[in-house]
Protein backbone atom coordinates (compact mmCIF):
# COMPACT_ATOMS: atom_id res chain seq x y z
CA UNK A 1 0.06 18.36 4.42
CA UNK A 2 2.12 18.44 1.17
CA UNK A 3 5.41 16.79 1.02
CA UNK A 4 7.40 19.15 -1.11
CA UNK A 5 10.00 17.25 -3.56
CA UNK A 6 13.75 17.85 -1.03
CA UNK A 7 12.32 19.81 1.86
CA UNK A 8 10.74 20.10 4.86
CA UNK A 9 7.77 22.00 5.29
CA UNK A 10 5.62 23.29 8.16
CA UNK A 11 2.02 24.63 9.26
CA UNK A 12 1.48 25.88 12.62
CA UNK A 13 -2.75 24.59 13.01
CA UNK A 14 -2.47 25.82 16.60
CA UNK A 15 -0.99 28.08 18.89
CA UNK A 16 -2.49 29.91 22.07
CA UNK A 17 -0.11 30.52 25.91
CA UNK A 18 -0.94 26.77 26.64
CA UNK A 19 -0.10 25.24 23.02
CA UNK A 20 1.91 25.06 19.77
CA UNK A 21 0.98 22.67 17.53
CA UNK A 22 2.24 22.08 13.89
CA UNK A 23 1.98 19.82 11.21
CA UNK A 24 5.49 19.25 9.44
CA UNK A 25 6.11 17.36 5.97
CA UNK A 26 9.66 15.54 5.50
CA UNK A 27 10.51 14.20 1.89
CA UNK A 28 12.50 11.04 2.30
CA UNK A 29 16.10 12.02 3.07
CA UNK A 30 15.02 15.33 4.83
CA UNK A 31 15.24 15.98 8.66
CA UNK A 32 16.69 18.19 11.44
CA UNK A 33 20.11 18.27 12.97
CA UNK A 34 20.49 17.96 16.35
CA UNK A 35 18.60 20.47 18.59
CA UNK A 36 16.33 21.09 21.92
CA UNK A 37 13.35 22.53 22.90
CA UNK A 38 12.76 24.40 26.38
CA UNK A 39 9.16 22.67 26.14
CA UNK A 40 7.76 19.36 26.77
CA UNK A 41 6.75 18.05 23.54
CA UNK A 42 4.73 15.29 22.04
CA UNK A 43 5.81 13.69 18.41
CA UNK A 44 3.09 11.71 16.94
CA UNK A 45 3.66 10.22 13.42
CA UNK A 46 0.90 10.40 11.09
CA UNK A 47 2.48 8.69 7.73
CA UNK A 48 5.46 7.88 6.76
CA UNK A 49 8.83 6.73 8.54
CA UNK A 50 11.62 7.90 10.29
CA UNK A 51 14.47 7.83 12.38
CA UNK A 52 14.19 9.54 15.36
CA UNK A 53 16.37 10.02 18.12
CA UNK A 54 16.51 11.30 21.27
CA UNK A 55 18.45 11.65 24.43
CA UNK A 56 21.11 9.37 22.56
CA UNK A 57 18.19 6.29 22.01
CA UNK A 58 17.42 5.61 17.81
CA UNK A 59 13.86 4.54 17.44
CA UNK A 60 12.53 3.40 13.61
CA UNK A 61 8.89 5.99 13.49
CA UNK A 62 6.51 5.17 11.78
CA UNK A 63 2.96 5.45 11.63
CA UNK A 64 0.97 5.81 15.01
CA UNK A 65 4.18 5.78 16.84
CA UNK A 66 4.73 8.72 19.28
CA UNK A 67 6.82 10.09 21.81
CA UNK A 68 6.75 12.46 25.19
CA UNK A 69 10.07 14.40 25.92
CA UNK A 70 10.95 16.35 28.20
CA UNK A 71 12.24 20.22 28.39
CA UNK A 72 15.96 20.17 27.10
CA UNK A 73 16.07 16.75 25.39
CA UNK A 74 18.41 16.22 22.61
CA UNK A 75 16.78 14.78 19.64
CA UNK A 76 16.91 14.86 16.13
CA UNK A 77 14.99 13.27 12.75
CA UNK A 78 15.67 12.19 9.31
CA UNK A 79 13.27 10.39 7.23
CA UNK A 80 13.44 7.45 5.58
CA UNK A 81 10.06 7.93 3.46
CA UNK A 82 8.17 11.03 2.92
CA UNK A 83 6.96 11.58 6.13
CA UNK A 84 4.18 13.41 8.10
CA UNK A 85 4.82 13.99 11.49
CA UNK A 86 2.60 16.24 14.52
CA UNK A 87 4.30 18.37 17.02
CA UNK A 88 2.54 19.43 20.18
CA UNK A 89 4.67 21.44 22.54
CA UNK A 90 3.41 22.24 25.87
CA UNK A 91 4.15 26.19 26.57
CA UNK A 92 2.14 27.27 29.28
């Protein structure tokens, strides 16, 4: 993955009825607002740092630091470094 100067950018490396999985670059300073997914997800960080929070709780990501959330959890992400972070929702 590519961190793009002031952007976020994604690649979707997997998807099938059981799986999404995708790779997303964050340049420092770029995240997501507030949002939720109907899936359970898994957030692995692969480089980088970040500040992640969800269901109201702020943790400091960084590399080889993940997370399991439930459907419906709040969360959202900006990072502090240009990150690299792996998604893996659960859809089937």
């Amino acid at each position: 993955m590519t961190i793009q100067s002031g952007a976020v950018v994604s690649n979707v490396i997997h998807r099938d009825d059981q799986l999404n999985v995708t790779v997303f670059g964050f340049d420092s300073g770029e995240g997501m607002t507030q949002h939720e997914s109907p899936h359970p997800a898994i957030v692995r960080i692969l480089q980088g740092r970040m500040r992640f929070t969800a269901d109201g709780e702020e943790a400091d990501a960084s590399s080889r630091w993940w997370l399991h959330m439930a459907p419906r959890t709040p969360h959202r992400l900006v990072a502090t470094e240009p990150t690299v972070m792996l998604l893996t929702l659960l859809t089937g």
